[in-house]
Protein backbone atom coordinates (compact mmCIF):
# COMPACT_ATOMS: atom_id res chain seq x y z
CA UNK A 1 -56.88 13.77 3.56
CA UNK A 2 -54.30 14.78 5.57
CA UNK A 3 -50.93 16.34 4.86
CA UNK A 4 -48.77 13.48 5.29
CA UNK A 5 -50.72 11.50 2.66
CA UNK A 6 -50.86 14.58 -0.39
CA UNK A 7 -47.19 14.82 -0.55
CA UNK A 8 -45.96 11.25 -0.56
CA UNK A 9 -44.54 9.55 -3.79
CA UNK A 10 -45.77 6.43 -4.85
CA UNK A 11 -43.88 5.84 -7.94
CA UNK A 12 -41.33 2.85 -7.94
CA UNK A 13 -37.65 4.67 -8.42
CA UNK A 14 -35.25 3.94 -11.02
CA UNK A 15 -32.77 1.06 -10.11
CA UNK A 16 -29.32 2.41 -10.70
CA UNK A 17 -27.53 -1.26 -11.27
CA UNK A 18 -23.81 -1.55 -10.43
CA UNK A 19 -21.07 -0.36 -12.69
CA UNK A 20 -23.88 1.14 -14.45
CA UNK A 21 -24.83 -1.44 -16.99
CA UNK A 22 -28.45 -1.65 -18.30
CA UNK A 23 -29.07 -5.29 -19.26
CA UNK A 24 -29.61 -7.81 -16.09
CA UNK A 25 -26.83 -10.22 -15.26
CA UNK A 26 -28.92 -13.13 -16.63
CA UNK A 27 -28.08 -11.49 -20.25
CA UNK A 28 -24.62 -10.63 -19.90
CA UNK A 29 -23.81 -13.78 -19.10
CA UNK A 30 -25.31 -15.65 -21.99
CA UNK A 31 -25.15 -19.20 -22.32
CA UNK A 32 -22.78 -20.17 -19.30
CA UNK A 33 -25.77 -18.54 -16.57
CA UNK A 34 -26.71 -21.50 -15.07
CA UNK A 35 -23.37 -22.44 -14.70
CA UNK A 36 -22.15 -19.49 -12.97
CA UNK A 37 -25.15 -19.01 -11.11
CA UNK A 38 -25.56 -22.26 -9.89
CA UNK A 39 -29.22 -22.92 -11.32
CA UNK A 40 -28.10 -26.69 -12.18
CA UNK A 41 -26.24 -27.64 -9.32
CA UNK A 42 -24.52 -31.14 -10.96
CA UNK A 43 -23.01 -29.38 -13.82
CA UNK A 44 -21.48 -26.02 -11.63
CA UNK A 45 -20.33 -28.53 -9.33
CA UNK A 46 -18.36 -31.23 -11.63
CA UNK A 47 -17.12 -28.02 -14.09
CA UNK A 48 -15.75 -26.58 -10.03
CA UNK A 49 -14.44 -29.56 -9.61
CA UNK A 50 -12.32 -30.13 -13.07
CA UNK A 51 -11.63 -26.60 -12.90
CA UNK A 52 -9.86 -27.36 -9.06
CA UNK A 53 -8.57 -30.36 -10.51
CA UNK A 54 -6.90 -29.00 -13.07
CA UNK A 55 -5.08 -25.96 -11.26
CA UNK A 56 -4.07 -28.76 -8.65
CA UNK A 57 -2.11 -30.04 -11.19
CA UNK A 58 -0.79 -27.28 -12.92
CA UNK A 59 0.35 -25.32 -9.71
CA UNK A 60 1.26 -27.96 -6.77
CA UNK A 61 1.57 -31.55 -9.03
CA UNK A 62 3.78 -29.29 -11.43
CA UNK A 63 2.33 -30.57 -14.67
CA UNK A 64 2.86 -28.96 -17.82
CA UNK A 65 -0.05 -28.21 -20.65
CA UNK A 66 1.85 -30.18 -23.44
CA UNK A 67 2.17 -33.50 -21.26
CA UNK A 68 -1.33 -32.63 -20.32
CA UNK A 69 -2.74 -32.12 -23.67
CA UNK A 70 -0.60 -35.35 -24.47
CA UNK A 71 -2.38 -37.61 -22.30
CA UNK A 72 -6.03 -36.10 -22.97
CA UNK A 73 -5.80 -36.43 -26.26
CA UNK A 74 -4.41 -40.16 -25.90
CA UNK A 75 -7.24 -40.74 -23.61
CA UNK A 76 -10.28 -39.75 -25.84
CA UNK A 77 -8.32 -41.78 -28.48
CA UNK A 78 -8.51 -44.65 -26.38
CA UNK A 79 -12.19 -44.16 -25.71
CA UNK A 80 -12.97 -43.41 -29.22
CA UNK A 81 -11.03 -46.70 -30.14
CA UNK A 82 -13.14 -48.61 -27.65
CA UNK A 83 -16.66 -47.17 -28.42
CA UNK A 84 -15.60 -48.19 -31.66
CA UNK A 85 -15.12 -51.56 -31.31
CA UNK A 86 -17.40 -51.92 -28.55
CA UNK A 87 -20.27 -51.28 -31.26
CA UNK A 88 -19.24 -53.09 -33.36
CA UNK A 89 -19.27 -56.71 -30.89
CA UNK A 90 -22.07 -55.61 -28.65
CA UNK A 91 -24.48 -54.17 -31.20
CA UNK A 92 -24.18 -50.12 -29.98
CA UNK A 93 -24.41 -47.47 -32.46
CA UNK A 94 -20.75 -46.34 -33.32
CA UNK A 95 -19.51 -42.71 -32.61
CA UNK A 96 -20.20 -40.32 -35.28
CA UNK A 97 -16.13 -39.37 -36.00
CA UNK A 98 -15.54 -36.73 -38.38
CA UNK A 99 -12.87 -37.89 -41.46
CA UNK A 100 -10.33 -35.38 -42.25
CA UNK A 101 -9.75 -35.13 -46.15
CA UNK A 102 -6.32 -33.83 -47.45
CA UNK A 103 -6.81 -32.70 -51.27
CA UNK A 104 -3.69 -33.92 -53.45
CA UNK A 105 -2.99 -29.85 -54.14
CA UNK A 106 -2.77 -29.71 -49.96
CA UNK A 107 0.02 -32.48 -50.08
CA UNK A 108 1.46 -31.24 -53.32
CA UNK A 109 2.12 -28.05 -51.77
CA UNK A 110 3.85 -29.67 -48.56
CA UNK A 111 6.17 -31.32 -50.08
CA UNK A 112 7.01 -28.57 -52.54
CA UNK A 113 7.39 -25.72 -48.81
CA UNK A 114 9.39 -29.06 -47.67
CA UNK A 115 11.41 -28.88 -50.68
CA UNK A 116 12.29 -25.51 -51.03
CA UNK A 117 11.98 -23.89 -47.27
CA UNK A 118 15.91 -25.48 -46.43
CA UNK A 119 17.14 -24.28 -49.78
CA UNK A 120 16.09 -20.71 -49.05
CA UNK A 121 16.96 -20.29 -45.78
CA UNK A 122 20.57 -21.73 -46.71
CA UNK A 123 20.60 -19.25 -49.47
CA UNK A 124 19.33 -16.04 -47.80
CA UNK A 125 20.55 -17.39 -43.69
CA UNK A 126 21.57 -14.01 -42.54
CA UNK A 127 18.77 -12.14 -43.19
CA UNK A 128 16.17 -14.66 -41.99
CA UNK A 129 18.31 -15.30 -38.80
CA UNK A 130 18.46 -11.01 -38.45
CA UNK A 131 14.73 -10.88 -39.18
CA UNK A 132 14.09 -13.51 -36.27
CA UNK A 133 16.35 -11.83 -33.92
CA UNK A 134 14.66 -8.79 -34.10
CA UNK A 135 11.20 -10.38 -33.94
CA UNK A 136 12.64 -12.55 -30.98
CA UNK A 137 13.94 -9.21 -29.19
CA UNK A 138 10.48 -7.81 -29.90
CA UNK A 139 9.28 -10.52 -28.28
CA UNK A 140 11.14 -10.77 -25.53
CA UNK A 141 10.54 -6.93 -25.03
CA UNK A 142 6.30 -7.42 -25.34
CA UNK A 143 6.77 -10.60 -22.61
CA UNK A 144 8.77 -8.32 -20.35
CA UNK A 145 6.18 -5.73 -20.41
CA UNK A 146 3.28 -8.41 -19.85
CA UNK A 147 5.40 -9.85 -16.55
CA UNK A 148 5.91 -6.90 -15.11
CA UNK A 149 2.58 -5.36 -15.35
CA UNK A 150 0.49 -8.58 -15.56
CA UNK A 151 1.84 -11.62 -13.79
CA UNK A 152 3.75 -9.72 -11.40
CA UNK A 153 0.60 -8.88 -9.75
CA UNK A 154 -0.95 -12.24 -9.32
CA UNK A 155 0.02 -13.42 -5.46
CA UNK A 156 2.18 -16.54 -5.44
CA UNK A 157 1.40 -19.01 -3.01
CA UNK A 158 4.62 -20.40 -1.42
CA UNK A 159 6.57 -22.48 -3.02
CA UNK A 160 8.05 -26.02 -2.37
CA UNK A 161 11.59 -26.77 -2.88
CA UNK A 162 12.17 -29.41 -5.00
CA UNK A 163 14.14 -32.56 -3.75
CA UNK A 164 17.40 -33.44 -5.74
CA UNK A 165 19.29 -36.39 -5.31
């Protein structure tokens, strides 16, 4: 043998994986891997596209999450309403839609907050409207804090003027 061969290492060295985690990716990641990684290619590609979609409309369309919310939850009404009926004149199975049950103790107690929440607050207005100032200065203070560290550093892209008549 010569020299070259005694002295070289043929053991396989330690990978050293970034930030220094010691699971692979493929765990970290959990359920959402073959999204992210782009193992199924259909599904990655229509959640890119909702996901593009939907900050289209939030940042250039100006849309805001309540009217959005709004009309998605009108629309899967509307589709729930039509699967519905749809079964029933074509023969399809029906959608399996959970019923919500309200015990008379739930309602009982509504109507008794309902009762007595305007009473009390007429009774005792100062200090609830103190308590909420403070609460709403607290707040306001937490929110400042969150803009200017936070949100402040997200770039903007350039804005639009709006057109007024």
């Amino acid at each position: 043998m010569s020299k070259l061969t005694q002295n070289v290492d043929y053991s396989i060295p330690q990978i050293t994986r970034l930030y220094g985690r010691k699971r692979p990716i493929h765990k970290i990641l959990g359920g959402g891997e073959d999204i992210l990684l782009w193992r199924n290619k259909i599904i990655s590609g229509v959640t890119s596209i909702v996901v593009l979609t939907i900050w289209f409309l939030f940042e250039f369309a100006e849309y805001n999450l309540v009217t959005f919310l709004c009309h998605l939850t009108i629309t899967v009404m509307l589709i729930i309403f039509i699967w519905t009926n749809g079964a029933k004149a074509f023969g399809w199975t029906p959608p399996n839609v959970p019923k919500i049950l309200l015990e008379e103790s739930t309602i009982y107690q509504g109507f008794c907050v309902m009762g007595t929440l305007p009473y009390l607050y007429e009774k005792h207005e100062e200090k609830v409207d103190y308590l909420f100032h403070k609460l709403n200065q607290k707040v306001f203070k937490i929110y400042k804090m969150f803009d200017r560290y936070v949100v402040s550093k997200i770039p903007r892209w350039p804005m639009r003027s709006k057109k007024s008549n």
